[in-house]
Structures are given as C-alpha cells and as structure tokens.
N, C-alpha and C. Protein backbone atom coordinates (compact mmCIF):
# COMPACT_ATOMS: atom_id res chain seq x y z
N UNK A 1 0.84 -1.18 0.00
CA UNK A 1 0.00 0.00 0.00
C UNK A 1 0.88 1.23 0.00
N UNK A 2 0.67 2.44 -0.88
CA UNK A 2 1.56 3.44 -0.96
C UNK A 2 0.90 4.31 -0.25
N UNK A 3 1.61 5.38 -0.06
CA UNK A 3 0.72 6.49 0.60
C UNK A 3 1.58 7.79 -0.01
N UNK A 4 1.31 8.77 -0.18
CA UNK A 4 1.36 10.19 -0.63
C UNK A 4 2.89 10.06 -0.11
N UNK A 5 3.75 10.70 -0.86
CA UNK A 5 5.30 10.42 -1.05
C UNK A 5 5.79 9.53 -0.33
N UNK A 6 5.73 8.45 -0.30
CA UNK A 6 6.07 7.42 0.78
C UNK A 6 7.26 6.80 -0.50
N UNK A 7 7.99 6.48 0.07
CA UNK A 7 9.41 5.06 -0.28
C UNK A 7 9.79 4.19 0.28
N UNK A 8 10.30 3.58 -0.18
CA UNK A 8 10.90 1.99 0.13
C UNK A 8 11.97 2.05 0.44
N UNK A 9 12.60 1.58 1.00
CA UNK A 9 14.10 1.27 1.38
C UNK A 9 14.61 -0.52 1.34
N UNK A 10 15.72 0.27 0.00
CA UNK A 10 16.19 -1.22 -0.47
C UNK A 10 17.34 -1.47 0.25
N UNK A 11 17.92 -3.03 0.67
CA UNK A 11 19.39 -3.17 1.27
C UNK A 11 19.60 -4.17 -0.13
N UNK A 12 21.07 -4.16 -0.15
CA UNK A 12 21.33 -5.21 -0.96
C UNK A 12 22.46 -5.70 -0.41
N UNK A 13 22.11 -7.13 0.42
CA UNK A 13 23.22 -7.91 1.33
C UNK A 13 24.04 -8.39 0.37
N UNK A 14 24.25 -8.13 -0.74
CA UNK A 14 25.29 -9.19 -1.19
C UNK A 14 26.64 -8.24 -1.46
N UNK A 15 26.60 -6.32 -1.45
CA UNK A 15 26.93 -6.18 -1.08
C UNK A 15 27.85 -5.31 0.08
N UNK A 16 26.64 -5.09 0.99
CA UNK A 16 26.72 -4.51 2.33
C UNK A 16 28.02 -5.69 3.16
N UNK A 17 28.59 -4.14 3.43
CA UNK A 17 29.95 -4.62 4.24
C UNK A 17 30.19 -4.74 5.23
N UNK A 18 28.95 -4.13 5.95
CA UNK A 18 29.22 -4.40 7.46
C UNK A 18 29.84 -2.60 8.19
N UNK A 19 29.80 -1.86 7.41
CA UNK A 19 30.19 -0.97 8.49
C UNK A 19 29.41 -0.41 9.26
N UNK A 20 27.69 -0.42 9.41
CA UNK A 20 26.89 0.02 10.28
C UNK A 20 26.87 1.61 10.36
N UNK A 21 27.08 2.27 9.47
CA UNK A 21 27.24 3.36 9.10
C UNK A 21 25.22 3.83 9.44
N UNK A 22 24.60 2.63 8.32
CA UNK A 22 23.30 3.25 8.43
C UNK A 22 22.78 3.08 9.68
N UNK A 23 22.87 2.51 10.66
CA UNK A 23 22.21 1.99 11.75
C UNK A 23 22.82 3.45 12.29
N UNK A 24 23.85 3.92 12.62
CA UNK A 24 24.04 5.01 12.92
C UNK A 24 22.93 5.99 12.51
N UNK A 25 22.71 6.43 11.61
CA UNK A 25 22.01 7.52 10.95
C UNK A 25 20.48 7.61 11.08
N UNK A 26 19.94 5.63 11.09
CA UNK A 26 18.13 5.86 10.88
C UNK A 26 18.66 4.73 11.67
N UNK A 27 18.85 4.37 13.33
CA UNK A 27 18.58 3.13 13.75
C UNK A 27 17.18 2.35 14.03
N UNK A 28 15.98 3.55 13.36
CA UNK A 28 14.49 3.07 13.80
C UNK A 28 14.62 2.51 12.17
N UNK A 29 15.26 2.17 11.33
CA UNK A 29 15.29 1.54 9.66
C UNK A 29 16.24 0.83 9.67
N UNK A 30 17.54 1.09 10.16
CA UNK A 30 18.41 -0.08 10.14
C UNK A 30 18.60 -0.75 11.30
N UNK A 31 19.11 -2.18 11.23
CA UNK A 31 19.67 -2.78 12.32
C UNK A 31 20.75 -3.30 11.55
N UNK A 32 21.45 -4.49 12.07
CA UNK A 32 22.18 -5.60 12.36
C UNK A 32 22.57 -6.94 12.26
N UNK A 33 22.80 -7.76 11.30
CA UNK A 33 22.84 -9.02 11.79
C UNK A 33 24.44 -9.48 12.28
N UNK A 34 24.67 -9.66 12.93
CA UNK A 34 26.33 -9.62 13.16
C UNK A 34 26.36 -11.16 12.69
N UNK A 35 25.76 -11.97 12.71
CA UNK A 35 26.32 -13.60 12.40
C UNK A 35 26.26 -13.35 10.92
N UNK A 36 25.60 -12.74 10.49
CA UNK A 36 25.66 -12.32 8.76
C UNK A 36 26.65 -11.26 8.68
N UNK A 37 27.42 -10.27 9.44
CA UNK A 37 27.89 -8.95 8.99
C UNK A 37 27.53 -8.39 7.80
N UNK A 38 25.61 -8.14 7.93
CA UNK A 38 24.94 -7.35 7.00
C UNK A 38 23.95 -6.55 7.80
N UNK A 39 23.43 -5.65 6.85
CA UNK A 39 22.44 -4.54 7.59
C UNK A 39 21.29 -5.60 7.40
N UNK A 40 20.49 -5.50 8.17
CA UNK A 40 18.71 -5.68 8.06
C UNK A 40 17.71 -4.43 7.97
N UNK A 41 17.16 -4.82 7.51
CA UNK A 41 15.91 -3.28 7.36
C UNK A 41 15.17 -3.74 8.69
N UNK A 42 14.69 -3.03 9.30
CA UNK A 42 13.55 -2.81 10.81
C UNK A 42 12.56 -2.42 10.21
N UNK A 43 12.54 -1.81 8.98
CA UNK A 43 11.01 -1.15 8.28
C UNK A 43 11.69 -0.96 6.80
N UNK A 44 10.85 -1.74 6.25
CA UNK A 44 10.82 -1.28 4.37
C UNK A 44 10.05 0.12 3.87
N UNK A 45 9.00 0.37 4.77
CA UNK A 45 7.92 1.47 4.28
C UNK A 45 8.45 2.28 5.41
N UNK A 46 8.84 2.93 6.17
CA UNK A 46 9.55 3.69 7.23
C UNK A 46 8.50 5.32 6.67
N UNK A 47 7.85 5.89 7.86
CA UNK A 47 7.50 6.99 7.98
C UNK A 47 8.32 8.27 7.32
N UNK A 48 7.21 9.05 6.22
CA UNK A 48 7.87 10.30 5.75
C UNK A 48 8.95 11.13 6.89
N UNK A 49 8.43 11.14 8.17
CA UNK A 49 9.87 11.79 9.00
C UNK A 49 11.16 11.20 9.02
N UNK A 50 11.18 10.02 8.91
CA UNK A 50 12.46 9.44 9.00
C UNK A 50 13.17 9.63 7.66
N UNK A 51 12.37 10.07 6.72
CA UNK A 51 12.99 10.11 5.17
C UNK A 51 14.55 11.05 5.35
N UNK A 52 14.91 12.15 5.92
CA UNK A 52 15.89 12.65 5.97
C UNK A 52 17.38 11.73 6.37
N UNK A 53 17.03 11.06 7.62
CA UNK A 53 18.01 10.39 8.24
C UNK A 53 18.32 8.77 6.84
N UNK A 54 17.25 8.37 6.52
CA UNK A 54 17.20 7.40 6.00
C UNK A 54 18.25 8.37 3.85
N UNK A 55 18.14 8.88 3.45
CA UNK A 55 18.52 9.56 3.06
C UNK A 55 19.95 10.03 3.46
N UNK A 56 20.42 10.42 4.27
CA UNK A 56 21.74 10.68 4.97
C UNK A 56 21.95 9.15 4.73
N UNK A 57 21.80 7.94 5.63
CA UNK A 57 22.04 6.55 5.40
C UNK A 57 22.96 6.16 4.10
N UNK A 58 22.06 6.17 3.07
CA UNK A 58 21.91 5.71 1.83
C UNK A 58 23.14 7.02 1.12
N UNK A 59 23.44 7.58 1.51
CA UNK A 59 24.32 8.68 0.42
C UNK A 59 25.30 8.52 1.40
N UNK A 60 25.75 8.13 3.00
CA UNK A 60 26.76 8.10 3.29
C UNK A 60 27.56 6.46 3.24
N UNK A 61 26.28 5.22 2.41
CA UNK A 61 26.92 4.14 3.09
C UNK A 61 28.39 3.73 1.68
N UNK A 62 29.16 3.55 2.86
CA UNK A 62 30.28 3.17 1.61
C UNK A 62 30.42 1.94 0.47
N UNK A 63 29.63 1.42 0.69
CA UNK A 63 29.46 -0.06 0.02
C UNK A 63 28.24 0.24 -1.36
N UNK A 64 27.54 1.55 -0.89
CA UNK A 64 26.84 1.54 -1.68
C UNK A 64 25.57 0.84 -2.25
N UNK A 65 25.36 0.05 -0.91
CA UNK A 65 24.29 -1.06 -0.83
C UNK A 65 22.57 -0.61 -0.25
N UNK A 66 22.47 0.76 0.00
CA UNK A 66 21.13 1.22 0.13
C UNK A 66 21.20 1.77 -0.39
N UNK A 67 19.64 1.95 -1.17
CA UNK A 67 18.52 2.61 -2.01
C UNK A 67 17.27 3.03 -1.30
N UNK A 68 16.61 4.23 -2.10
CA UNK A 68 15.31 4.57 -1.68
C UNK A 68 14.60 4.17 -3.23
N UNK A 69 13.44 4.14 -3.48
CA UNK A 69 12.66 3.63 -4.56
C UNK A 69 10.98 4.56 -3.51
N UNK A 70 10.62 5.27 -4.43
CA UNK A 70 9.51 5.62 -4.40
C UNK A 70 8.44 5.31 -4.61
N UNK A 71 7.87 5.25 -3.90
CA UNK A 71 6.00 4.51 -3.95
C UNK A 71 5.61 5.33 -5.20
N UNK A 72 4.81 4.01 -5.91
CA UNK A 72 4.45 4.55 -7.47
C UNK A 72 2.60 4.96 -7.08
C-alpha cells in the first residue's frame, strides 16, 4: 500500500559490508545481523519523518548497498 510520497528502502546484502554506518544515521530503519555482517531493514515502508536520516544513510553508506525507490 503506498501512501502520498512514501518510499521503500532497499538493502542489498550481497553487497553490504558491514560498516553500520546506516544503523548510525536511521537506527528506527536499520539494524544488524552480526552472524551475517549485514544490515537488516527494521522497516521497508519507514514513515515520511524518518525520510531525511534514511537519506543521509543511503548517500553516506560506503558499500553503496542502500537505495530509496519511491512509492508509485
């Protein structure tokens, strides 16, 4: 279900490196798996307020493994 500017937040574990960069930035969107040393999403549809931090995330992670994708 979309809602009025709402996005998605993509991870792509294959290849997220483990620096936890995003969990820093949106820890209510990212977490952790340490037996994987990959990010997990906590929320795919994550609230328009968090869009800034989640945004910071995704443009600071070095691996280059988060995306936003916009609700069509």
């Amino acid at each position: 279900m979309s809602t009025p500017g709402g996005f998605r937040v993509v991870a792509d574990t294959d290849v997220c490196q483990g620096h936890q960069l995003c969990q820093g930035e949106a820890p209510d969107v990212f977490g952790f798996d340490a037996d994987a040393d990959v990010v997990v999403l906590r929320q795919t549809h994550p609230d328009a307020s968090l869009r800034p931090d989640v945004t910071t995330a995704v443009k600071y992670c070095p691996a280059f493994a988060l995306s936003i994708e916009e609700d069509q």
